[in-house]
Protein backbone atom coordinates (compact mmCIF):
# COMPACT_ATOMS: atom_id res chain seq x y z
CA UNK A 1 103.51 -137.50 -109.57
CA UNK A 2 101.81 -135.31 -107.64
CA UNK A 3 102.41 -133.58 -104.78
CA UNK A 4 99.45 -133.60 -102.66
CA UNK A 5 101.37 -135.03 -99.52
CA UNK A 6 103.78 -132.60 -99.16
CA UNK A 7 100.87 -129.49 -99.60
CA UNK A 8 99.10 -131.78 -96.37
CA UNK A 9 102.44 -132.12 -94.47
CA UNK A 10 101.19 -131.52 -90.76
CA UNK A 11 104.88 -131.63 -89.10
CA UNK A 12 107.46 -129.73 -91.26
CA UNK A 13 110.88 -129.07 -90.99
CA UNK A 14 112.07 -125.44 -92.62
CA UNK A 15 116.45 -125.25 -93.01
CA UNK A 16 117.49 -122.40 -94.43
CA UNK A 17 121.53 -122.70 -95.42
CA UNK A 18 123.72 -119.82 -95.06
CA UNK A 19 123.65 -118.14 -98.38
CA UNK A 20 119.84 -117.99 -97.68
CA UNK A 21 120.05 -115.65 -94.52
CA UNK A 22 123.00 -113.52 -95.88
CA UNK A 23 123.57 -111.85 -98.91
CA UNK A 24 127.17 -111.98 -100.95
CA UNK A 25 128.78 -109.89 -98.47
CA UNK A 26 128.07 -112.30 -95.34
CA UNK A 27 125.52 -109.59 -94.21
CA UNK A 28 121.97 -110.74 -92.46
CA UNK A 29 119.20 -110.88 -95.42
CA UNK A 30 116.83 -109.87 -92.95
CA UNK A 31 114.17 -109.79 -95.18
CA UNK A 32 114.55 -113.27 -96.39
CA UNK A 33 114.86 -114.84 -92.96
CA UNK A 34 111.76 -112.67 -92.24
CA UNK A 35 109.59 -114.41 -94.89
CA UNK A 36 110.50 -117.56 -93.41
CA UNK A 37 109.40 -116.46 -90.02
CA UNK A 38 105.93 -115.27 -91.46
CA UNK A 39 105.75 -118.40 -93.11
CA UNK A 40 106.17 -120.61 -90.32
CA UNK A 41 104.10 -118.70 -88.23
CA UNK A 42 101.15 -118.76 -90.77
CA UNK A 43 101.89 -122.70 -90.69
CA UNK A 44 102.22 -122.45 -86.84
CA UNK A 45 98.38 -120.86 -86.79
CA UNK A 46 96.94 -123.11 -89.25
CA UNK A 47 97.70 -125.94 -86.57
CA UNK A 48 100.76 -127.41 -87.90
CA UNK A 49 103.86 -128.14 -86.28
CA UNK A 50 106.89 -126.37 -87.72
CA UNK A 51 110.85 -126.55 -86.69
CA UNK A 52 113.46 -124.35 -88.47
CA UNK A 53 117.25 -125.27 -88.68
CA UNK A 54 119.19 -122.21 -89.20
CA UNK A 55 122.47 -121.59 -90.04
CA UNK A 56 124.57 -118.13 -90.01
CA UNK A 57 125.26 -117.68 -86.74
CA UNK A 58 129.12 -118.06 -87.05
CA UNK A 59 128.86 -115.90 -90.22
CA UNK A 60 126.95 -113.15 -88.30
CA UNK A 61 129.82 -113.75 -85.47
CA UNK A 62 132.73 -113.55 -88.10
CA UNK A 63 131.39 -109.75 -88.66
CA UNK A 64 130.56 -108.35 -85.06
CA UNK A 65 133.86 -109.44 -84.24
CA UNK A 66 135.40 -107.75 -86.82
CA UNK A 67 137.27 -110.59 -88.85
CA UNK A 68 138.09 -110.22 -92.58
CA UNK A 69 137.86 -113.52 -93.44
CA UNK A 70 137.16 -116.72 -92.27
CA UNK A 71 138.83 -117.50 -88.78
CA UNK A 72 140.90 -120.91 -89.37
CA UNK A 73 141.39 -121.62 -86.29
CA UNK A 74 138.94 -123.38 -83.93
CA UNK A 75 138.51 -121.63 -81.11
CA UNK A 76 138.05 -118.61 -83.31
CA UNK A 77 135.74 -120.41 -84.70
CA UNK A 78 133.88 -121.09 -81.45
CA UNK A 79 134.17 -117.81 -80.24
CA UNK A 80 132.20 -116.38 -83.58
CA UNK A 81 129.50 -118.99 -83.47
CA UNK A 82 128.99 -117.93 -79.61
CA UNK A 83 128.41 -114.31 -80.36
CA UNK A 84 126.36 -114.84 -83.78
CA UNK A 85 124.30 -117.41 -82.03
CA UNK A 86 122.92 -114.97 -79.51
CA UNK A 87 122.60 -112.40 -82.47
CA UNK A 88 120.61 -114.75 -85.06
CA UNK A 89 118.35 -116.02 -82.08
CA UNK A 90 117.42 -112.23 -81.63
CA UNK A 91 116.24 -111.77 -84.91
CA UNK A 92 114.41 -115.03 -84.71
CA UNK A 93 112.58 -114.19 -81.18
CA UNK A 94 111.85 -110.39 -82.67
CA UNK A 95 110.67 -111.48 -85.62
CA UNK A 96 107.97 -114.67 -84.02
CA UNK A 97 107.03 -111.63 -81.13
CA UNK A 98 105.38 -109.52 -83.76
CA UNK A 99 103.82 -112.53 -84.99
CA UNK A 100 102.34 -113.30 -81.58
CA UNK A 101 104.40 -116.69 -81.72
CA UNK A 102 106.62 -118.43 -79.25
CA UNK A 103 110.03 -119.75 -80.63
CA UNK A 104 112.84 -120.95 -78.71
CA UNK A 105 116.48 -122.12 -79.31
CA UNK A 106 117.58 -125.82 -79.56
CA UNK A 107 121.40 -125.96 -79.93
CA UNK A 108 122.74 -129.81 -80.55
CA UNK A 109 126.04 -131.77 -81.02
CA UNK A 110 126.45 -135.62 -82.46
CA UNK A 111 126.28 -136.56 -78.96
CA UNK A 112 122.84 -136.10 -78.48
CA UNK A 113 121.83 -138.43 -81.01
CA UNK A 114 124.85 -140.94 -80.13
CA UNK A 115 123.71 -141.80 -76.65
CA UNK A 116 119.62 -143.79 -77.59
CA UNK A 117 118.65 -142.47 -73.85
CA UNK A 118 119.94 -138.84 -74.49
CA UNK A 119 118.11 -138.84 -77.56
CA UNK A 120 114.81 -139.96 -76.31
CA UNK A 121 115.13 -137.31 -73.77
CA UNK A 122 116.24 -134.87 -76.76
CA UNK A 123 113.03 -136.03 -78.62
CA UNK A 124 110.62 -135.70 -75.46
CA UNK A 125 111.63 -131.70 -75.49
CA UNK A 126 111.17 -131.08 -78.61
CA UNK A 127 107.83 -132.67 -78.39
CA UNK A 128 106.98 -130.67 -75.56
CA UNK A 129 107.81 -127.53 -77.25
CA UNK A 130 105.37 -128.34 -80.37
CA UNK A 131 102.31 -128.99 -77.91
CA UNK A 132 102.53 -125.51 -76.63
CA UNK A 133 102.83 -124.25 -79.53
CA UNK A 134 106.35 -123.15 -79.70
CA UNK A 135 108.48 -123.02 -83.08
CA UNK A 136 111.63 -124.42 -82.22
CA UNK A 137 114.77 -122.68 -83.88
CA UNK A 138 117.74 -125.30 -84.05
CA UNK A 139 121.33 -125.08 -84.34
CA UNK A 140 124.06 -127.29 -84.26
CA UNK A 141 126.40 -125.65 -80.91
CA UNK A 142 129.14 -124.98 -82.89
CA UNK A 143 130.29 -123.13 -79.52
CA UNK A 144 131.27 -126.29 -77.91
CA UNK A 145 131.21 -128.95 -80.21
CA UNK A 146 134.62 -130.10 -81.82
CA UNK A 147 135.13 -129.89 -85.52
CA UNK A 148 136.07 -133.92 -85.85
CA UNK A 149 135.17 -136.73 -83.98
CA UNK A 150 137.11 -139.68 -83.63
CA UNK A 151 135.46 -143.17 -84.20
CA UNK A 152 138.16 -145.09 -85.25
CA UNK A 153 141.86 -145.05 -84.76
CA UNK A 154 143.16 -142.67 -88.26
CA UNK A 155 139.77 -141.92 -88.91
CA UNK A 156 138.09 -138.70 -88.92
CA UNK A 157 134.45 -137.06 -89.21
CA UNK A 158 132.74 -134.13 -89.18
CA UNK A 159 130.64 -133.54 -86.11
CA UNK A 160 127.64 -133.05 -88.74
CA UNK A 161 129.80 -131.26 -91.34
CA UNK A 162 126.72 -128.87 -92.14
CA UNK A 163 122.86 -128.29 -90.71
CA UNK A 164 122.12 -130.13 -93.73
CA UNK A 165 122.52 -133.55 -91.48
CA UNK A 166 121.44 -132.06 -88.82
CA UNK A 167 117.63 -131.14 -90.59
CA UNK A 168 117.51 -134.75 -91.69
CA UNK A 169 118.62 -135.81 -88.33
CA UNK A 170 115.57 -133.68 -86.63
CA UNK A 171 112.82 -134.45 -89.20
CA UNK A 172 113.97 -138.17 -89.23
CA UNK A 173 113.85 -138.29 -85.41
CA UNK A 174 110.45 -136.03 -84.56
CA UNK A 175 108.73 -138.01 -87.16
CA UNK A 176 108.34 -135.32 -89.49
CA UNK A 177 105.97 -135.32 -92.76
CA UNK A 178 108.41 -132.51 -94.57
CA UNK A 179 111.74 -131.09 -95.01
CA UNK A 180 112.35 -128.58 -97.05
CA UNK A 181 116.01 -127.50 -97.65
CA UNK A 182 116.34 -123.85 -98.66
CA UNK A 183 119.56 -123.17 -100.40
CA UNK A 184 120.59 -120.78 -102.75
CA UNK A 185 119.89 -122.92 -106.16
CA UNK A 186 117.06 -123.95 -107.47
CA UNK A 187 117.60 -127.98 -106.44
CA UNK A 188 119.52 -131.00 -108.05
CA UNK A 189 120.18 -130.97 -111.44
CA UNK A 190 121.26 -133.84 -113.74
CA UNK A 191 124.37 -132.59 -113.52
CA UNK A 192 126.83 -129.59 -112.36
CA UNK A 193 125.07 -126.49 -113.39
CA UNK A 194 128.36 -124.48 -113.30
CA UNK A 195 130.06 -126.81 -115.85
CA UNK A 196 126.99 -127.03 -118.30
CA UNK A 197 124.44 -124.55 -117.92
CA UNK A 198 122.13 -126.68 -119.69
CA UNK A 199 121.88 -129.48 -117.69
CA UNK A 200 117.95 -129.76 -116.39
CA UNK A 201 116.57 -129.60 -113.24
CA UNK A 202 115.16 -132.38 -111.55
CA UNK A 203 112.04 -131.95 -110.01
CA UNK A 204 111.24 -135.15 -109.29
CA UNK A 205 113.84 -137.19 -107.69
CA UNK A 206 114.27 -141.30 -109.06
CA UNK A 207 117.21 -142.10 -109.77
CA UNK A 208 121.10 -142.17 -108.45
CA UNK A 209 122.87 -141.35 -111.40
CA UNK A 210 123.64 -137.51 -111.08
CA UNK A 211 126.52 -135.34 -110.44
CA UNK A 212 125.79 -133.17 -107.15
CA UNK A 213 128.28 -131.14 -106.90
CA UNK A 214 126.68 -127.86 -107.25
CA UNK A 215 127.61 -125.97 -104.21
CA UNK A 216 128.38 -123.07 -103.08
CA UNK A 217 131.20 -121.09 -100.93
CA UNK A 218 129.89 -119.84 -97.62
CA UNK A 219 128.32 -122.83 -95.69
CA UNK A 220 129.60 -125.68 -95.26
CA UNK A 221 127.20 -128.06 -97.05
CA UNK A 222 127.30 -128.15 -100.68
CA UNK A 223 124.54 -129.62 -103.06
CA UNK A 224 126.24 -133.36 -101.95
CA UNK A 225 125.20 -133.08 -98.54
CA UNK A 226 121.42 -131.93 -99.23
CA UNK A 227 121.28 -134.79 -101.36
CA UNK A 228 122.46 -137.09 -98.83
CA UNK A 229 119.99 -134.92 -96.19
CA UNK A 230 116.99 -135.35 -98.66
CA UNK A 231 117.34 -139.24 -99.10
CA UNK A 232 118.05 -139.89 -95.40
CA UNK A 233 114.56 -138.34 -94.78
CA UNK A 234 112.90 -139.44 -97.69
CA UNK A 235 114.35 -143.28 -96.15
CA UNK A 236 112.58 -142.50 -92.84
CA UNK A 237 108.99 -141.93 -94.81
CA UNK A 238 109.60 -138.24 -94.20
CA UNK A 239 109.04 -136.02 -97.98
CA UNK A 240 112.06 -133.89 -98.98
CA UNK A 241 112.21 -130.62 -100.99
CA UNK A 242 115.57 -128.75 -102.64
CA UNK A 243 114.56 -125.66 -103.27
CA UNK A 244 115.90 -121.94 -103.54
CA UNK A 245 115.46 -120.13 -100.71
CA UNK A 246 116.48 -116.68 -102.23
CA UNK A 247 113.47 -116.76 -104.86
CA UNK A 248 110.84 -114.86 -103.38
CA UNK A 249 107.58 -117.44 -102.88
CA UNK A 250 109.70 -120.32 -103.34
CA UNK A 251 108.92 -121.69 -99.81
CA UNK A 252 105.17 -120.98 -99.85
CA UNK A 253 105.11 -122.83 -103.23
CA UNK A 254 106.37 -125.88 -102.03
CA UNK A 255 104.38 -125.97 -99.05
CA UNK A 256 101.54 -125.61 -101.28
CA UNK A 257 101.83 -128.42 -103.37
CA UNK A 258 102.97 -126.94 -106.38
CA UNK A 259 106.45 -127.81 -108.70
CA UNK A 260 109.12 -125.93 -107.24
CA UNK A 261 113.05 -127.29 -106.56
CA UNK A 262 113.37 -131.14 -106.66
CA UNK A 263 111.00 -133.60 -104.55
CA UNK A 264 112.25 -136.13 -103.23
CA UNK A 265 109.31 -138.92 -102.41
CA UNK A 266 109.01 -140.38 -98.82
CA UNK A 267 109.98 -144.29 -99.01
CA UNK A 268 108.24 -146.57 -96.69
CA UNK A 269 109.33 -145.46 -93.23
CA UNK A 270 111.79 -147.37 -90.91
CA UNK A 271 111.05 -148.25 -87.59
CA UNK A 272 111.82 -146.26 -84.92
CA UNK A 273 115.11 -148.03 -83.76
CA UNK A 274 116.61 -148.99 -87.25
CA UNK A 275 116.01 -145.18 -87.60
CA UNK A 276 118.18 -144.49 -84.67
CA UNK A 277 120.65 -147.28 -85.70
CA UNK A 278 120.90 -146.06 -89.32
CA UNK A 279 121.21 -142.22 -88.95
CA UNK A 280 121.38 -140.89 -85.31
CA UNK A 281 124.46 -142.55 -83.56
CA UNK A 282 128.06 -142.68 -84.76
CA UNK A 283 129.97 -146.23 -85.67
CA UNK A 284 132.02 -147.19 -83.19
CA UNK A 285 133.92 -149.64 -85.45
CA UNK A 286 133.40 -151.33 -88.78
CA UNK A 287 132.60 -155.71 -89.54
CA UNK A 288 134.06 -156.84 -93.11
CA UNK A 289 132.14 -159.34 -94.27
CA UNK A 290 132.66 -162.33 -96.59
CA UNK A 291 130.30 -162.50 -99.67
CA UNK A 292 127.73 -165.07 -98.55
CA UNK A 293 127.09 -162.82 -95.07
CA UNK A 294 125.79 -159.74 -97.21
CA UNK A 295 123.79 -162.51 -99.88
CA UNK A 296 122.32 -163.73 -96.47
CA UNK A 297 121.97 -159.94 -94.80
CA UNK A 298 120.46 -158.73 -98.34
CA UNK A 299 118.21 -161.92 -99.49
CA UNK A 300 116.89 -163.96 -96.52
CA UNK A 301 117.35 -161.04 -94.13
CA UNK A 302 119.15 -163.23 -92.21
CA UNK A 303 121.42 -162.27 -88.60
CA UNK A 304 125.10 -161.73 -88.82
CA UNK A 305 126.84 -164.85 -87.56
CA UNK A 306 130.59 -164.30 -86.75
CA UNK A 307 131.24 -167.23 -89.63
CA UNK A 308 130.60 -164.29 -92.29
CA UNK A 309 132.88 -161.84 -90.44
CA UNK A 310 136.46 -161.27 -92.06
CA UNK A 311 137.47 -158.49 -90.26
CA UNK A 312 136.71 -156.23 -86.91
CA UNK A 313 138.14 -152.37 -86.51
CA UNK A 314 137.82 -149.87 -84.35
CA UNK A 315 137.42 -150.49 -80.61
CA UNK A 316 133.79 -150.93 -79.59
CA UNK A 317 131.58 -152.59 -76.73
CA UNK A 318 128.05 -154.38 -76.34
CA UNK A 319 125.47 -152.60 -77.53
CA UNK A 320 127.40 -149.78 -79.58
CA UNK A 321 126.00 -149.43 -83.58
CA UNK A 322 129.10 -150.41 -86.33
CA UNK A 323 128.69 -150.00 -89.69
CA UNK A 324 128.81 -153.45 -92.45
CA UNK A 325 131.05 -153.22 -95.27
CA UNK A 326 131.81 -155.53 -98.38
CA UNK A 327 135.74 -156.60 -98.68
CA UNK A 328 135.71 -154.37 -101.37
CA UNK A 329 134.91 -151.28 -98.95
CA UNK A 330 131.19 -151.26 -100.41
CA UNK A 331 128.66 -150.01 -97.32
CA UNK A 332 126.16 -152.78 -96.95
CA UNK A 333 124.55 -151.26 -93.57
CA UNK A 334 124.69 -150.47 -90.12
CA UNK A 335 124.00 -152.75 -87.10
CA UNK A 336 123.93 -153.30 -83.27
CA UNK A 337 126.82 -155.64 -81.76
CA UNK A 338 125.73 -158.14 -79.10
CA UNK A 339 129.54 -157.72 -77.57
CA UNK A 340 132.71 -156.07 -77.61
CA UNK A 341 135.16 -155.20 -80.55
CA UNK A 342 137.65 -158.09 -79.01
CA UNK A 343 135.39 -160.58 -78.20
CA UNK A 344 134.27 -160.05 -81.72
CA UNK A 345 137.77 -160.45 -83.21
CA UNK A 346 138.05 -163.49 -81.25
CA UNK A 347 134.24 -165.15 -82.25
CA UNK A 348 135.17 -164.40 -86.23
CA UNK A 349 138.45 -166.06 -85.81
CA UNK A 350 136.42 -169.28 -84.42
CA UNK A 351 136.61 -169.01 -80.45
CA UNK A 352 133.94 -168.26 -78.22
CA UNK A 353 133.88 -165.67 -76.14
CA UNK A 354 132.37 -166.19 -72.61
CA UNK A 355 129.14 -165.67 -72.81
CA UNK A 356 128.34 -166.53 -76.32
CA UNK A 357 125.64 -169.52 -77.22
CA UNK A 358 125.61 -171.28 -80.12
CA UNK A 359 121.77 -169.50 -81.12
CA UNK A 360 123.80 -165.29 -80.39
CA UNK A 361 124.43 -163.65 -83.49
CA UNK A 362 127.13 -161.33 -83.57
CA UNK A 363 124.17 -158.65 -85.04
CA UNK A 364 120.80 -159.99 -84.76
CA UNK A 365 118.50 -159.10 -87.54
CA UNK A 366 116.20 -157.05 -85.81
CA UNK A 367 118.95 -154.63 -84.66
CA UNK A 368 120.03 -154.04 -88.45
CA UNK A 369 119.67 -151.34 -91.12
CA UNK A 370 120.35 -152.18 -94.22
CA UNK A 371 121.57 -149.73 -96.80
CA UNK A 372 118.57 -149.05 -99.80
């Protein structure tokens, strides 16, 4: 396969993981996050839209304050990312000025995606920023955000757990044409690298059978998380590249077309809601369902009816997104509820709730997103 559509990409999304702006030591590789400022820029005068998701601001925090390792505690934590934030945005805005372009910091939590209005309002910026002409450089705020957020009683989640999420996240949600994760490996291969040095690398992605756990110590995202980034995108209709971002002309390579990392070919694209319902918002709870609901979800893309719900958790209301599971755990999809987590209880167990008519599905079909 080719890859003439991600050479004609018009809106591109550039992340660069940790170990791409530092080197070993946790010090700034200026001259690697430099060549991803001239390339943007060059993209940004060609007439293409461009947004970068950077990491290594907490890791440029941990060393102006002076910390040998790794603060463990949160606030310490938050404190780093709030001076290396400032720091990393400097060398962003001094490195666009010399290339007579515009950027200008973005920094997000999950709660900007959870709430649809929020988002829209999230999207409409960013939007406004790429009509001027402005490169936007986006962060998750680890300065305020939490590390876990609750969704269910006992269960815990990262907030995005890496700016791996977070790219798909932005390219899924501005409708990008391109993401290209920069880490510091040369993509997925069939399997671990470090356990068989022999193993291939994949440049084309097809199939589900591989063993991604090549990562690496300093970020937070190993090679399983850009693999889950790349196929959220690739879901939306938006291409996806794993490449190496410390391999000098890596990045101009892939946006030029030509083999480099692994590509991951956009899918036909979701709408715009079952986008936001699949990958923006958090589950507020979680519907078991009986075989013949997911044979009826999966073959005749049929509504939920409370009938084929076994089980409610979590503690939800009208309108929130849950996510679908087999009785076996298996995750068939996401969907919108059309009421409450009790009323819900109350409708699988046979009652109906006030309110309820005989046509109401508990998820109607068009507020579903199926997983594959």
């Amino acid at each position: 396969m080719t890859r003439d559509a991600v050479a004609g990409a018009r809106r591109i999304v550039i992340k660069l993981g940790t170990r791409v702006v530092t080197h070993d030591d946790g010090r700034l590789a200026l001259s690697r996050l430099y060549s991803v400022v001239e390339a943007a820029a060059a993209l940004r005068r060609a007439g293409r839209d461009v947004l970068i998701v950077s990491s290594g601001a907490v890791g440029l925090g941990i060393e102006a304050l002076g910390f040998e390792a790794r603060p463990t505690e949160l606030a310490d934590l938050q404190a780093c990312a709030a001076v290396g934030q400032s720091r990393l945005m400097s060398m962003y805005g001094e490195g666009f000025a010399r290339l007579d372009v515009v950027c200008g910091q973005v920094l997000l939590t999950q709660s900007d995606f959870d709430d649809r209005d929020r988002y829209l309002n999230l999207r409409a910026t960013l939007l406004a920023l790429l009509r001027s002409g402005v490169v936007p450089v986006i962060n998750e705020n680890d300065a305020v955000a939490t590390e876990e957020l609750r969704f269910m009683p006992g269960e815990e989640r990262p907030v995005f757990g890496d700016n791996d999420g977070l790219s798909a996240l932005v390219a899924t949600k501005l409708d990008a044409d391109l993401l290209v994760l920069l880490t510091d490996v040369d993509g997925l291969h069939a399997r671990d690298p470090r356990q068989d040095p022999s193993a291939p690398l994949i440049h084309t992605w097809e199939r589900d059978d591989v063993d991604a756990g090549a990562g690496t110590g300093a970020g937070r995202g190993g090679m399983g998380s850009k693999l889950a980034a790349a196929q959220v995108a690739a879901r939306s209709g938006c291409h996806a590249v794993i490449a190496n971002g410390r391999v000098d002309g890596a990045l101009r390579r892939v946006l030029n077309g030509d083999v480099e990392g692994t590509w991951f070919p956009a899918a036909s694209a979701l709408g715009a809601r079952r986008r936001w319902i699949a990958f923006a918002t958090a589950p507020r709870g979680v519907l078991h369902l009986d075989d013949g609901a997911v044979r009826a979800l999966r073959e005749r893309g049929a509504s939920l009816l409370a009938a084929g719900v076994r089980s409610v958790d979590g503690d939800f209301e009208r309108g929130d997104v849950v996510e679908l599971r087999t009785m076996d755990g298996a995750v068939v999809g996401r969907g919108m509820v059309h009421c409450g987590a009790d009323a819900a209880r109350r409708w699988a167990a046979g009652e109906r709730p006030d309110g309820v008519r005989n046509h109401h599905a508990l998820v109607h079909r068009d507020q579903l997103a199926l997983e594959g």
